[in-house]
PDB file of N, CA and C in Angstrom:
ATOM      1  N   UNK A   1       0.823  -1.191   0.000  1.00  0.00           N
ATOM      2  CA  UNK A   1       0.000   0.000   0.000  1.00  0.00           C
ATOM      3  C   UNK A   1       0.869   1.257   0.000  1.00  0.00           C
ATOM      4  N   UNK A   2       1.800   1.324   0.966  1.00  0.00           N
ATOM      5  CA  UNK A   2       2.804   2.865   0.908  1.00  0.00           C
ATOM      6  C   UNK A   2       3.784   2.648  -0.361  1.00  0.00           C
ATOM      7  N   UNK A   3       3.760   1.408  -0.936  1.00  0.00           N
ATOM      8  CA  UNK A   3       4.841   1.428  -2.021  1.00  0.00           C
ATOM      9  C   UNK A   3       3.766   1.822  -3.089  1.00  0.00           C
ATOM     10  N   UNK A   4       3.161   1.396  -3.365  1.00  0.00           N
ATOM     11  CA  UNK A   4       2.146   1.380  -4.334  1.00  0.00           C
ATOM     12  C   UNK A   4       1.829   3.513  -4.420  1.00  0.00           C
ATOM     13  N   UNK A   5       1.370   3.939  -2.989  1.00  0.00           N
ATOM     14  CA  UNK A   5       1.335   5.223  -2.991  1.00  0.00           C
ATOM     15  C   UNK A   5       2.795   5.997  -3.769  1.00  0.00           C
ATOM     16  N   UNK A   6       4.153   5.493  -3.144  1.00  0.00           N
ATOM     17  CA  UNK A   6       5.340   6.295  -3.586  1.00  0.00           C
ATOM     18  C   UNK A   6       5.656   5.975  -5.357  1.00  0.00           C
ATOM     19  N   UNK A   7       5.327   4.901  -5.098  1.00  0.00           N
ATOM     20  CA  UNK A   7       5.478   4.603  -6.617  1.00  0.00           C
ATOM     21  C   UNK A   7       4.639   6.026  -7.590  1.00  0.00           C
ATOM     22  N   UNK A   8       3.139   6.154  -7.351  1.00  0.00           N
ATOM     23  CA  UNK A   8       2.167   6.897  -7.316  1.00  0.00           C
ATOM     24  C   UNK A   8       2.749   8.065  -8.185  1.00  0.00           C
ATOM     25  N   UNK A   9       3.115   8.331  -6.547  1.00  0.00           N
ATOM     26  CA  UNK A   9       3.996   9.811  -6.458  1.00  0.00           C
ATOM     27  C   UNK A   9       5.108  10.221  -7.275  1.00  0.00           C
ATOM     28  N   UNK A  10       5.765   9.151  -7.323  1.00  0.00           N
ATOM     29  CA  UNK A  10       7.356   9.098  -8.283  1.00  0.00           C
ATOM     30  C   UNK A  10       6.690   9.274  -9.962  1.00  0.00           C
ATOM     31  N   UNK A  11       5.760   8.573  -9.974  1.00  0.00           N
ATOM     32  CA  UNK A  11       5.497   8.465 -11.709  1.00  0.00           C
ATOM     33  C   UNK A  11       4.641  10.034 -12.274  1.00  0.00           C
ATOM     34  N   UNK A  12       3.482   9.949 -11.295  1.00  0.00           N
ATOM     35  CA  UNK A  12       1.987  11.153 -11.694  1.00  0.00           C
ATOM     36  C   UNK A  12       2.369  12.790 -10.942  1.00  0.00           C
ATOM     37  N   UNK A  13       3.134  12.109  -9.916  1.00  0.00           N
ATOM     38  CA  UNK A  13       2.756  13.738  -9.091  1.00  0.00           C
ATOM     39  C   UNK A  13       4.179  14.400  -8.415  1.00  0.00           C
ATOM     40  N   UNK A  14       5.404  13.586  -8.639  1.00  0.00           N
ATOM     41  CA  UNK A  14       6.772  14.326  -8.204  1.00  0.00           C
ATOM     42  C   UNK A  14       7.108  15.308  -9.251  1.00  0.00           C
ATOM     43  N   UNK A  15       7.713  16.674  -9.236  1.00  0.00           N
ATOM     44  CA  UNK A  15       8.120  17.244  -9.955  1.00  0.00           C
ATOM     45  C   UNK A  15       9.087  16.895 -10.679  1.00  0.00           C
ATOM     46  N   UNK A  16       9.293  17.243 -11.842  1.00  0.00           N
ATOM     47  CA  UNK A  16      10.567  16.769 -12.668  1.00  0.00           C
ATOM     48  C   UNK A  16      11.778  17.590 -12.290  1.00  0.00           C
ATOM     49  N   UNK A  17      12.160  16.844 -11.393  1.00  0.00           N
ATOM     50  CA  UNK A  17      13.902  17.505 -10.730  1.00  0.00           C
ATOM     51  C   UNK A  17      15.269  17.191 -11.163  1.00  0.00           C
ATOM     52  N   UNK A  18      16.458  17.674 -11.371  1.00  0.00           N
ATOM     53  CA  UNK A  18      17.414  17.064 -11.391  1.00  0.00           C
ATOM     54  C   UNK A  18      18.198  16.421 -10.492  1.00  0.00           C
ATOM     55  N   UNK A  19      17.723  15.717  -9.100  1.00  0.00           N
ATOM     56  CA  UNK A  19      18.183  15.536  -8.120  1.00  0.00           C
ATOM     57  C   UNK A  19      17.378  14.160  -7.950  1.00  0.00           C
ATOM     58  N   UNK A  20      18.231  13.433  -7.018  1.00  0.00           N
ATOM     59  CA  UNK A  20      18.165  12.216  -6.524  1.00  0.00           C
ATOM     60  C   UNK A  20      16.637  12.203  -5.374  1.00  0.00           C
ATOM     61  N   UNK A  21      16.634  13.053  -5.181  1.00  0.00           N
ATOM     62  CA  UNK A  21      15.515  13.479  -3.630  1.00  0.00           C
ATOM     63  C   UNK A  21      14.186  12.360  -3.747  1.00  0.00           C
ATOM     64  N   UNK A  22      14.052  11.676  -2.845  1.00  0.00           N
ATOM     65  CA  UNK A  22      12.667  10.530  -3.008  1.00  0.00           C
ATOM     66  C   UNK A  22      11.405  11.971  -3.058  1.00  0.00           C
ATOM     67  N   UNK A  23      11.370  12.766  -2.033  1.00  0.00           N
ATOM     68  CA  UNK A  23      10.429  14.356  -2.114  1.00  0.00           C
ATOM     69  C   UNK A  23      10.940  15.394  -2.102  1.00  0.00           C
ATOM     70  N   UNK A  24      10.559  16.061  -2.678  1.00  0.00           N
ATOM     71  CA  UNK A  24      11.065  17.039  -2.967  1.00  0.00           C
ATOM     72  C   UNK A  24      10.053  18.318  -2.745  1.00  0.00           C
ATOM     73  N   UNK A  25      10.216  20.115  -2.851  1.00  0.00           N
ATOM     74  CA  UNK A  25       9.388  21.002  -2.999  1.00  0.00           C
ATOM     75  C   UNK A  25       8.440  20.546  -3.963  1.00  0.00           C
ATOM     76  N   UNK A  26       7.206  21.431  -3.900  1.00  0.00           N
ATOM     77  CA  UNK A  26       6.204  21.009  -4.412  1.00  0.00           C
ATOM     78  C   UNK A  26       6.520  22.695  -5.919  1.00  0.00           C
ATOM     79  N   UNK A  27       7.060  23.707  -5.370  1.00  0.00           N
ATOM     80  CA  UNK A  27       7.315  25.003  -5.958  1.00  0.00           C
ATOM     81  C   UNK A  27       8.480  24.699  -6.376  1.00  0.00           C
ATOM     82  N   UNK A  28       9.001  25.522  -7.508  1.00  0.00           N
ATOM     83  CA  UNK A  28      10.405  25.302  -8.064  1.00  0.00           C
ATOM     84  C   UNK A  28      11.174  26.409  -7.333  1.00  0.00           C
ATOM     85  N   UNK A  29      12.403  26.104  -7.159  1.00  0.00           N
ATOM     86  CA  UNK A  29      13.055  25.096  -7.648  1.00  0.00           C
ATOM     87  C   UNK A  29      12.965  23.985  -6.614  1.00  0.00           C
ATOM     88  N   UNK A  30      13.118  23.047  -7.301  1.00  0.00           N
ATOM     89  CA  UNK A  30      12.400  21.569  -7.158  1.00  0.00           C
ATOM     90  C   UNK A  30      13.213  20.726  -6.290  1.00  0.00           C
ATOM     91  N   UNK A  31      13.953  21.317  -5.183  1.00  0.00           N
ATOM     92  CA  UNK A  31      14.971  21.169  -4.207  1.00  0.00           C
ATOM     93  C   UNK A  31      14.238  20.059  -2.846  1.00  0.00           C
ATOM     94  N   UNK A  32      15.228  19.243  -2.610  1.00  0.00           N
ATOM     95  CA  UNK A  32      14.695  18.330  -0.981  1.00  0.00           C
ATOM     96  C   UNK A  32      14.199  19.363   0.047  1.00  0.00           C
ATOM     97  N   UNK A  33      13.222  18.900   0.717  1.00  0.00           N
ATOM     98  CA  UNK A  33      12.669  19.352   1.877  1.00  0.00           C
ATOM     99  C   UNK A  33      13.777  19.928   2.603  1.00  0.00           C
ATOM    100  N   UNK A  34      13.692  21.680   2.799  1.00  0.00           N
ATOM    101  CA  UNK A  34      14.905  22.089   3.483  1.00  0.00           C
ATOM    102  C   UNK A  34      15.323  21.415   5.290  1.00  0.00           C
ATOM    103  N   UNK A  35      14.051  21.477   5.604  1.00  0.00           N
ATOM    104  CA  UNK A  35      14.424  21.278   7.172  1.00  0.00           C
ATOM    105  C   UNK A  35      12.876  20.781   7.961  1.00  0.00           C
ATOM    106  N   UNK A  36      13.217  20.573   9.245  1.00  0.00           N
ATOM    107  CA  UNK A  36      12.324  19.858  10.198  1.00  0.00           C
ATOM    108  C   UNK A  36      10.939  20.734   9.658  1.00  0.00           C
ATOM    109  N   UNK A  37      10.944  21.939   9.664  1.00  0.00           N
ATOM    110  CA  UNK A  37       9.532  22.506   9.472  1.00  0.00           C
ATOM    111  C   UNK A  37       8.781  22.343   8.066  1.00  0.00           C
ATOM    112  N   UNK A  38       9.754  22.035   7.116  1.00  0.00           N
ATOM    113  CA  UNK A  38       9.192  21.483   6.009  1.00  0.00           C
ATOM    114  C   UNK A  38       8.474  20.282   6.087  1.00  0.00           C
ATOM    115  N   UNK A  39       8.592  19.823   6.905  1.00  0.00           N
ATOM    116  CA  UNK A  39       8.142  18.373   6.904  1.00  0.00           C
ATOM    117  C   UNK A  39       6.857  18.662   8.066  1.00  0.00           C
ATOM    118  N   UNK A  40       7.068  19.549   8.622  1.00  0.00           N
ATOM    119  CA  UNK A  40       5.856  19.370   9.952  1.00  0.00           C
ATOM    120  C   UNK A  40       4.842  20.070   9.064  1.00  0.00           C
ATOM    121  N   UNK A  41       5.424  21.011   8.172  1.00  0.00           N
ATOM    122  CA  UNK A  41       4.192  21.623   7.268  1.00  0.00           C
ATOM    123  C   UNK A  41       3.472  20.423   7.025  1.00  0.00           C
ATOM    124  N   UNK A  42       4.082  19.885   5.938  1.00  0.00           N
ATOM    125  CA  UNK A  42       3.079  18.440   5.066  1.00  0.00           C
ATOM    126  C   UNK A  42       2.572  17.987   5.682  1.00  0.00           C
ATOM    127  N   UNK A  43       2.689  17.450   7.068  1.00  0.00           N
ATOM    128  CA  UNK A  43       2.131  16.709   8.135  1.00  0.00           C
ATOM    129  C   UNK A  43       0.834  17.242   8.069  1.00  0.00           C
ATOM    130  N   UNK A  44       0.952  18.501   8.823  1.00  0.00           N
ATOM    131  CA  UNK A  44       0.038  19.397   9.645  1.00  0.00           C
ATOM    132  C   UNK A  44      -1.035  19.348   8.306  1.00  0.00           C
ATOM    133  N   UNK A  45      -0.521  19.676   6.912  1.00  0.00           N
ATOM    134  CA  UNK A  45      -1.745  20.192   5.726  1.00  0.00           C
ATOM    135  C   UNK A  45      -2.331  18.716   5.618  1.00  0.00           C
ATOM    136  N   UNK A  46      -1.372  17.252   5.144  1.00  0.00           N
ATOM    137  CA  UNK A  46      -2.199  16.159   5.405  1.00  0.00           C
ATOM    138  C   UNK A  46      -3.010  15.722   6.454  1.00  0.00           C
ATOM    139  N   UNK A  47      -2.761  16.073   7.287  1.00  0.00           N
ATOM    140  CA  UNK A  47      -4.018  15.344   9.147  1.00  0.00           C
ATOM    141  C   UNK A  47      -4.889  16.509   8.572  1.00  0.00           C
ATOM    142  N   UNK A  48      -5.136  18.007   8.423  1.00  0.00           N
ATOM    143  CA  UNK A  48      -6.147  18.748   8.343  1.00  0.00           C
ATOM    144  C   UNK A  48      -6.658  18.126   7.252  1.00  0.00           C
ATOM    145  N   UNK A  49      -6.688  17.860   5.937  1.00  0.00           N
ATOM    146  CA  UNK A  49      -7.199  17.598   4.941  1.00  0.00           C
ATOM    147  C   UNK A  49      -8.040  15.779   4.529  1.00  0.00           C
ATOM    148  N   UNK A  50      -7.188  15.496   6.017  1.00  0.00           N
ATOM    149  CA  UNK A  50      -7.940  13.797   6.251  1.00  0.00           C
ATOM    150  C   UNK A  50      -8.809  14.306   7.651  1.00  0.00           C
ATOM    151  N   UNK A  51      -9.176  15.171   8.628  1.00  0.00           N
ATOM    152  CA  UNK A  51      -9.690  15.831   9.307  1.00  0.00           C
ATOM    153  C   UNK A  51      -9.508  15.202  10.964  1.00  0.00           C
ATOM    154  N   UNK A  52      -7.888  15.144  10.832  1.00  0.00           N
ATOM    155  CA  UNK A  52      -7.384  14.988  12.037  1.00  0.00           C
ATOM    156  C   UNK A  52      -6.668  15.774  12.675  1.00  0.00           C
ATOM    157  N   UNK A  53      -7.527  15.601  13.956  1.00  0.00           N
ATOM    158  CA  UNK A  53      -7.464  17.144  15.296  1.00  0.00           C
ATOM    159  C   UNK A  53      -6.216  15.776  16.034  1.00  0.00           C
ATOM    160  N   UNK A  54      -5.349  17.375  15.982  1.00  0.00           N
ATOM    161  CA  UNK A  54      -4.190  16.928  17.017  1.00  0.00           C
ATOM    162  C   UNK A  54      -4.053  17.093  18.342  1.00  0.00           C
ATOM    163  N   UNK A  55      -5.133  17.861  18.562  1.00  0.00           N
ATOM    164  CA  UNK A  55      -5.522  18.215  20.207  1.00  0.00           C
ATOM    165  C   UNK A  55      -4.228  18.590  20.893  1.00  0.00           C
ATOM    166  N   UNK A  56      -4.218  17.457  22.470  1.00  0.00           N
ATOM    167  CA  UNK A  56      -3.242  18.033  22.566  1.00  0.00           C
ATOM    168  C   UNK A  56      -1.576  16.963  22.729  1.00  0.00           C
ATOM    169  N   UNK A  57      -1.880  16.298  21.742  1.00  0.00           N
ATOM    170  CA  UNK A  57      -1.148  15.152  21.665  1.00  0.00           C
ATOM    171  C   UNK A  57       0.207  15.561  20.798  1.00  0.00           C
ATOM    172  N   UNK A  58       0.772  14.604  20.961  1.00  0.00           N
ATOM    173  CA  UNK A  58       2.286  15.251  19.927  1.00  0.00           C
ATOM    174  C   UNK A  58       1.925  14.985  18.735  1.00  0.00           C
ATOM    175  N   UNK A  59       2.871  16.115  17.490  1.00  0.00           N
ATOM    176  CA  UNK A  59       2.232  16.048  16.459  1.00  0.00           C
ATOM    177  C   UNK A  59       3.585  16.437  15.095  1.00  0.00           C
ATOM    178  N   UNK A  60       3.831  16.464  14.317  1.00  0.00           N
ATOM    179  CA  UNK A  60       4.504  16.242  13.160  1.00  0.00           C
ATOM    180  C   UNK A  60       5.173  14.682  13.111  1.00  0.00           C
ATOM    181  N   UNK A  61       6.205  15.357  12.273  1.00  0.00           N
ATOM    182  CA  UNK A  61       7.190  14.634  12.711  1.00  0.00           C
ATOM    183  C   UNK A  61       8.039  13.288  13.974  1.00  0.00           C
ATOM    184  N   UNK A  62       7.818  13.927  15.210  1.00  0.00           N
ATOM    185  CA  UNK A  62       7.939  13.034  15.959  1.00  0.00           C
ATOM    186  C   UNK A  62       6.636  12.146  16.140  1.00  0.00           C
ATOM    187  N   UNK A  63       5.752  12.658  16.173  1.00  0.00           N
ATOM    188  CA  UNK A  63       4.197  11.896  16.280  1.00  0.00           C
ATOM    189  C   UNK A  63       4.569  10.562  15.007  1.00  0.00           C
ATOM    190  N   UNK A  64       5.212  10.731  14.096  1.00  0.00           N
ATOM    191  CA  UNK A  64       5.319   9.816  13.033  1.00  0.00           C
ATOM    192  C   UNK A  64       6.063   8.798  13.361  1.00  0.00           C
ATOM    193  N   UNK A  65       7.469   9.277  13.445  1.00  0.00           N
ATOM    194  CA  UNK A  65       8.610   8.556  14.349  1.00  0.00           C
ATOM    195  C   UNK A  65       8.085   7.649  15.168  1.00  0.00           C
ATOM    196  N   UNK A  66       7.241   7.861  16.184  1.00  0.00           N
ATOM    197  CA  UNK A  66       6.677   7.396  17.693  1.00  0.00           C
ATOM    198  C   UNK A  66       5.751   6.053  16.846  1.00  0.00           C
ATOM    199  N   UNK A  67       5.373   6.676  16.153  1.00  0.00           N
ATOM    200  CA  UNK A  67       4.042   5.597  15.531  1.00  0.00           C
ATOM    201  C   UNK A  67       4.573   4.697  14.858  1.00  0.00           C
ATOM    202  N   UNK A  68       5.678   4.818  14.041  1.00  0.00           N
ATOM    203  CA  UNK A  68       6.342   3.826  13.671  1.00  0.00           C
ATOM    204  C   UNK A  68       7.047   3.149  14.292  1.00  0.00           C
ATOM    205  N   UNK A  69       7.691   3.058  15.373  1.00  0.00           N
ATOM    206  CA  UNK A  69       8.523   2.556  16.323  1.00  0.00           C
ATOM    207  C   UNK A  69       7.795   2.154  16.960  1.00  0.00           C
ATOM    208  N   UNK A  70       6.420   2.009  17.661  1.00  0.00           N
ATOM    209  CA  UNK A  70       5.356   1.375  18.076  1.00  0.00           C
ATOM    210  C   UNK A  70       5.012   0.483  17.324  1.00  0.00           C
ATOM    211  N   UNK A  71       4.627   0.587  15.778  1.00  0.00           N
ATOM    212  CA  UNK A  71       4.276  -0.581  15.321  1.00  0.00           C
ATOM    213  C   UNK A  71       4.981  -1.349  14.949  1.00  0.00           C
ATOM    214  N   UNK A  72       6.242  -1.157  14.792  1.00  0.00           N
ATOM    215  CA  UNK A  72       7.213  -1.952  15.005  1.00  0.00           C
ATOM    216  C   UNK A  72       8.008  -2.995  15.755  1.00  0.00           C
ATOM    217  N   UNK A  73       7.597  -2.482  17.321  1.00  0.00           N
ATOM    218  CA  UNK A  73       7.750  -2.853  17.777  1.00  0.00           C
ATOM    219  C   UNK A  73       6.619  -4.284  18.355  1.00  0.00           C
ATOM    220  N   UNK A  74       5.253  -3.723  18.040  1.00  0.00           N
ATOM    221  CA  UNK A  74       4.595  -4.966  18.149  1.00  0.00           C
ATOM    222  C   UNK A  74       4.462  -5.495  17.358  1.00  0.00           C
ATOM    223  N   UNK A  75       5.241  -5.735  16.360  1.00  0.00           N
ATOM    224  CA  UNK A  75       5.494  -6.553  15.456  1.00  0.00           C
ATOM    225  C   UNK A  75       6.415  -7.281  15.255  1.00  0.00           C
ATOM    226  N   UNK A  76       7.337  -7.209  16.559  1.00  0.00           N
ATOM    227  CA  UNK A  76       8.645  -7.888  17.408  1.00  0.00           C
ATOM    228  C   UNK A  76       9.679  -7.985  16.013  1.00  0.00           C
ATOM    229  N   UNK A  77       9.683  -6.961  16.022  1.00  0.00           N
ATOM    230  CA  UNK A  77      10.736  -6.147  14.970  1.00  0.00           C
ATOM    231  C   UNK A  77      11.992  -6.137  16.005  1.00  0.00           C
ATOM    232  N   UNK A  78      13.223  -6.247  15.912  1.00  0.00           N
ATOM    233  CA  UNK A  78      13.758  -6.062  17.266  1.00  0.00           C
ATOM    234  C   UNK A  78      14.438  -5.091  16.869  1.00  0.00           C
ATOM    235  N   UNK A  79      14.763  -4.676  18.807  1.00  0.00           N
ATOM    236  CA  UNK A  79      15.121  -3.389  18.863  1.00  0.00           C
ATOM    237  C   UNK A  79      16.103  -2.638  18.228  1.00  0.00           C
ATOM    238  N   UNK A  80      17.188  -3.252  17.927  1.00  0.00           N
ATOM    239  CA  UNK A  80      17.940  -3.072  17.065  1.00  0.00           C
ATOM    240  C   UNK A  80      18.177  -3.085  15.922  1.00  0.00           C
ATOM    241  N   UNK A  81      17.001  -3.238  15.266  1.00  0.00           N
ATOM    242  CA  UNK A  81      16.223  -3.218  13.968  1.00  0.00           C
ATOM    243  C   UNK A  81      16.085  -1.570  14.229  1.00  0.00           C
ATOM    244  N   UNK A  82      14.988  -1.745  15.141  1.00  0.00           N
ATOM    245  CA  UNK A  82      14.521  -0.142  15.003  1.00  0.00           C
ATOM    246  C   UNK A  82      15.042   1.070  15.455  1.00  0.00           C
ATOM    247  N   UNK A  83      16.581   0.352  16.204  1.00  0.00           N
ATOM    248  CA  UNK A  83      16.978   2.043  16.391  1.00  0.00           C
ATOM    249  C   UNK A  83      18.389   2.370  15.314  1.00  0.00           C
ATOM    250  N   UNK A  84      18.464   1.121  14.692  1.00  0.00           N
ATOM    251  CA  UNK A  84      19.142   1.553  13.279  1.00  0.00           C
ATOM    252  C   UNK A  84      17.804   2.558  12.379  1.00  0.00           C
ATOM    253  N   UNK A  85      16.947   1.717  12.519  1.00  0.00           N
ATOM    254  CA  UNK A  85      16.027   3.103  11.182  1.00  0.00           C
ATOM    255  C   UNK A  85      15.638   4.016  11.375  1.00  0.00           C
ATOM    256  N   UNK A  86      15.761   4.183  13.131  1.00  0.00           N
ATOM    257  CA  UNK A  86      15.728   5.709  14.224  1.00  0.00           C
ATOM    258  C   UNK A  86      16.835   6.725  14.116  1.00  0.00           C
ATOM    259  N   UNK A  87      17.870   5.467  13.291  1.00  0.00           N
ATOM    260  CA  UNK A  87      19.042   6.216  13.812  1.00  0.00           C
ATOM    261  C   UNK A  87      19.880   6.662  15.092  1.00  0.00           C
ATOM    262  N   UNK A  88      19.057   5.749  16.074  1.00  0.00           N
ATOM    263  CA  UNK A  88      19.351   6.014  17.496  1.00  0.00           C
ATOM    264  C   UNK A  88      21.499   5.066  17.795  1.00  0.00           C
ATOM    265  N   UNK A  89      22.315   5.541  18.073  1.00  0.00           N
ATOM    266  CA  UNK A  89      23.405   5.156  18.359  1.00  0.00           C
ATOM    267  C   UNK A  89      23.515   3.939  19.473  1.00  0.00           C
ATOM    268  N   UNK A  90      22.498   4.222  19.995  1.00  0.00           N
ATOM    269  CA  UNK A  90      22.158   3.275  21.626  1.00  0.00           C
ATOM    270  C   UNK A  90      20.890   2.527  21.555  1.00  0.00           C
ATOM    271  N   UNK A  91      20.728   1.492  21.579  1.00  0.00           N
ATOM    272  CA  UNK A  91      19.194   0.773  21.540  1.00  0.00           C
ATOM    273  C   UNK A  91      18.549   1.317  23.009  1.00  0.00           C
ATOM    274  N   UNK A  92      19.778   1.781  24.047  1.00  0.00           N
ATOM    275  CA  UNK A  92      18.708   2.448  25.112  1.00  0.00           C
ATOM    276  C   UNK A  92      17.811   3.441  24.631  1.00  0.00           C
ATOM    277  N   UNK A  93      18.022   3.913  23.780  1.00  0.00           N
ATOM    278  CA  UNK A  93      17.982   4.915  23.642  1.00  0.00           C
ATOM    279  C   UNK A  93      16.207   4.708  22.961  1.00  0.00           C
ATOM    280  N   UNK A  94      16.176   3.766  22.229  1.00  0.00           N
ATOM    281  CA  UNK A  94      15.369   2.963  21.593  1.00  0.00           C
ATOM    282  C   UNK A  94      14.283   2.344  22.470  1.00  0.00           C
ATOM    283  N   UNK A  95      14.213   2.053  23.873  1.00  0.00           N
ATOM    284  CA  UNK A  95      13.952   1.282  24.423  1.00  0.00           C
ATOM    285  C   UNK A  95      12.225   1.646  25.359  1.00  0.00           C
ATOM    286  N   UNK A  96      12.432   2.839  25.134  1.00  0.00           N
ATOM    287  CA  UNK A  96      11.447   4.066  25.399  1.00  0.00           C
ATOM    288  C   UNK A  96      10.095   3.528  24.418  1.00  0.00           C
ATOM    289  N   UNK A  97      10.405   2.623  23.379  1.00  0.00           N
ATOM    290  CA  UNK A  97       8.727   2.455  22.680  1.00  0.00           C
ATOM    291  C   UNK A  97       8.417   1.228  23.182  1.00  0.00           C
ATOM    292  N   UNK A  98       9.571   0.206  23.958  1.00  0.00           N
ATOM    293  CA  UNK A  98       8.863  -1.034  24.267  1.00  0.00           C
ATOM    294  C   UNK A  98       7.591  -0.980  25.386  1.00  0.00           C
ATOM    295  N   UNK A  99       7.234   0.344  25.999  1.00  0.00           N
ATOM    296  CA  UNK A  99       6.454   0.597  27.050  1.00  0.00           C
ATOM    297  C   UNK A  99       4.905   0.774  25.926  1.00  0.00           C
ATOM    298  N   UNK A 100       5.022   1.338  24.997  1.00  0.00           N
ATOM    299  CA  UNK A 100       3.853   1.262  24.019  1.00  0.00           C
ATOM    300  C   UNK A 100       2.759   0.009  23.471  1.00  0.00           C
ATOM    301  N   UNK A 101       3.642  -0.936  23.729  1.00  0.00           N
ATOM    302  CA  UNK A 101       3.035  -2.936  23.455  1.00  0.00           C
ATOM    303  C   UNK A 101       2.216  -3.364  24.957  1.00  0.00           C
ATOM    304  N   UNK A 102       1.237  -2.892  25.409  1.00  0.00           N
ATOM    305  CA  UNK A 102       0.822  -3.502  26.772  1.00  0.00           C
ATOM    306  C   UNK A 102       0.534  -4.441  26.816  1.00  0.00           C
ATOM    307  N   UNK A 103       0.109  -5.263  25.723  1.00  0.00           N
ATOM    308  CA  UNK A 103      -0.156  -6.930  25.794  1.00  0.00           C
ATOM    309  C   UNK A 103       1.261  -7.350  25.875  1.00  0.00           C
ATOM    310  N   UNK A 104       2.128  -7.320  25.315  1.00  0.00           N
ATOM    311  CA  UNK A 104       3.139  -7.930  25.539  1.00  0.00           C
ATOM    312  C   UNK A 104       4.490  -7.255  27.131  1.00  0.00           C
ATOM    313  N   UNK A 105       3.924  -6.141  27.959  1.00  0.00           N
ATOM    314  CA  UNK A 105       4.076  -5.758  28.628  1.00  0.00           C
ATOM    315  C   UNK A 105       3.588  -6.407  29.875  1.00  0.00           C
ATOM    316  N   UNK A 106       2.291  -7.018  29.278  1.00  0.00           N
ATOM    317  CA  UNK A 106       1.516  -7.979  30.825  1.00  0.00           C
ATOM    318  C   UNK A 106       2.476  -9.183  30.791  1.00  0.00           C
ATOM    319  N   UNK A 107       2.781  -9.479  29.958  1.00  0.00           N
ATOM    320  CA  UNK A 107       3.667 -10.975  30.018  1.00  0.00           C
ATOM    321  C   UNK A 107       4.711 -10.951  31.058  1.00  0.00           C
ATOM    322  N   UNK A 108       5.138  -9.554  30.767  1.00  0.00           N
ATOM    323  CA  UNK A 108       6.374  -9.533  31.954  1.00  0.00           C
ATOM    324  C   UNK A 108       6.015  -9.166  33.658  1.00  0.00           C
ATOM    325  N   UNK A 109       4.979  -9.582  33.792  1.00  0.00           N
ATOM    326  CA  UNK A 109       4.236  -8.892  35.230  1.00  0.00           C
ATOM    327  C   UNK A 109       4.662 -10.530  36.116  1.00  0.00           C
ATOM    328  N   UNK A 110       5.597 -10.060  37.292  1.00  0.00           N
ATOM    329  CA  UNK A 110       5.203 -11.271  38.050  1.00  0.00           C
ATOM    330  C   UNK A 110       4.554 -11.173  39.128  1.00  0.00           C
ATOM    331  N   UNK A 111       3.840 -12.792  39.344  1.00  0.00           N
ATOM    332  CA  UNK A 111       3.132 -13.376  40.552  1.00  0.00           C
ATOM    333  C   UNK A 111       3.264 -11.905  41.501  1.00  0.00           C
ATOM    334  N   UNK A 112       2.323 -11.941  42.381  1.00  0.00           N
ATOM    335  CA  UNK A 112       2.685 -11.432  44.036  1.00  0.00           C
ATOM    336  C   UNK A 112       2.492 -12.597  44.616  1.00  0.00           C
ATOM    337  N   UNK A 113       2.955 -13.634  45.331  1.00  0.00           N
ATOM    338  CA  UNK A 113       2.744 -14.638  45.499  1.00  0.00           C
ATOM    339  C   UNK A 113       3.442 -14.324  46.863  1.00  0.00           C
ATOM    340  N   UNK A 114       2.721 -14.745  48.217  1.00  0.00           N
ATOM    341  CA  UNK A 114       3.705 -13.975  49.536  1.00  0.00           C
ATOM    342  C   UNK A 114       3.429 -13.081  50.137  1.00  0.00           C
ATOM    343  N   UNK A 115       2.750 -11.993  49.626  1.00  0.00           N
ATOM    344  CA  UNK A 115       3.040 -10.502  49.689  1.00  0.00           C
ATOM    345  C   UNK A 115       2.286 -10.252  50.572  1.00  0.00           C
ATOM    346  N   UNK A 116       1.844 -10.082  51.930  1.00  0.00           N
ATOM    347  CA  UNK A 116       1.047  -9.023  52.703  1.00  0.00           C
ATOM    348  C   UNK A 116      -0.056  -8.940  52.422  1.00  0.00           C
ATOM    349  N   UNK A 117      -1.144  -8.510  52.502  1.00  0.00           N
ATOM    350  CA  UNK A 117      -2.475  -7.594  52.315  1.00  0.00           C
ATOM    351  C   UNK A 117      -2.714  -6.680  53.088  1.00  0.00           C
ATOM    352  N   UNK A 118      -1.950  -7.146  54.577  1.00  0.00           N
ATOM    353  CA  UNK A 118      -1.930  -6.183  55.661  1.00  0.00           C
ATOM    354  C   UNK A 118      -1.513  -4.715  55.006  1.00  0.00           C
ATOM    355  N   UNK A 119      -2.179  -3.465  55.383  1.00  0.00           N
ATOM    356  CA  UNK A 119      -1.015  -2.678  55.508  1.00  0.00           C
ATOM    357  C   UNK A 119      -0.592  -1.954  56.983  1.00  0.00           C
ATOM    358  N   UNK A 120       0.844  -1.625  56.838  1.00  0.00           N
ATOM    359  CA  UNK A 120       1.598  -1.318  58.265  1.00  0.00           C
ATOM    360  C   UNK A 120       1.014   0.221  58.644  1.00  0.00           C
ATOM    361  N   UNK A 121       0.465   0.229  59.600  1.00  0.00           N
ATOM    362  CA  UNK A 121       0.388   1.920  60.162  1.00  0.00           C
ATOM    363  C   UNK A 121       1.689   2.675  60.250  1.00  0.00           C
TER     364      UNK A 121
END
């Protein structure tokens, strides 16, 4: 489905550039996305135009990042899979989306088996 879309894009609707760029400006000259806000633009005009309120949740760019590294992760992609395509240097670093999988988060819950009910004044 997203290949099928880029493909899409590459054949009907990318500008004719002289550059390698997978996206590029939509205005000439027909140059790669300069920087982080270029990209939070597209974001921001695609969610309005599919009629998604960002409230007060995180939103461009990292909102994307996050979502992909989530589904990735429950898809026991491993971690070191995903913080190479994060680009993260440290899989700690990475380790921050395994809290996102709660079914596979209950697995790691142990017994209280022992424990008190009392509580101490």
């Amino acid at each position: 489905m997203v290949g099928n879309a880029i493909a899409n894009y590459l054949s009907e609707e990318r500008p004719k550039a002289n550059n390698d760029f997978l996206f590029v400006r939509q205005l000439a000259p027909f140059d790669s996305l300069s920087d982080h806000a270029s990209c939070y633009a597209v974001v921001e005009r695609v969610f309005k135009r599919a009629g998604i309120n960002k409230d007060n949740r995180i939103f461009g760019m990292h909102m994307l990042r996050h979502n992909a590294a989530s589904t990735m992760v429950k898809n026991e992609v491993p971690i070191a899979t995903i913080a190479a395509i994060l680009g993260h240097a440290n899989t700690d670093t990475t380790d921050i989306y395994i809290t996102t999988d709660e079914f596979r988060l209950k697995e790691c819950v142990l017994p209280m088996v022992g424990i008190s009910t009392e509580v101490n004044p």
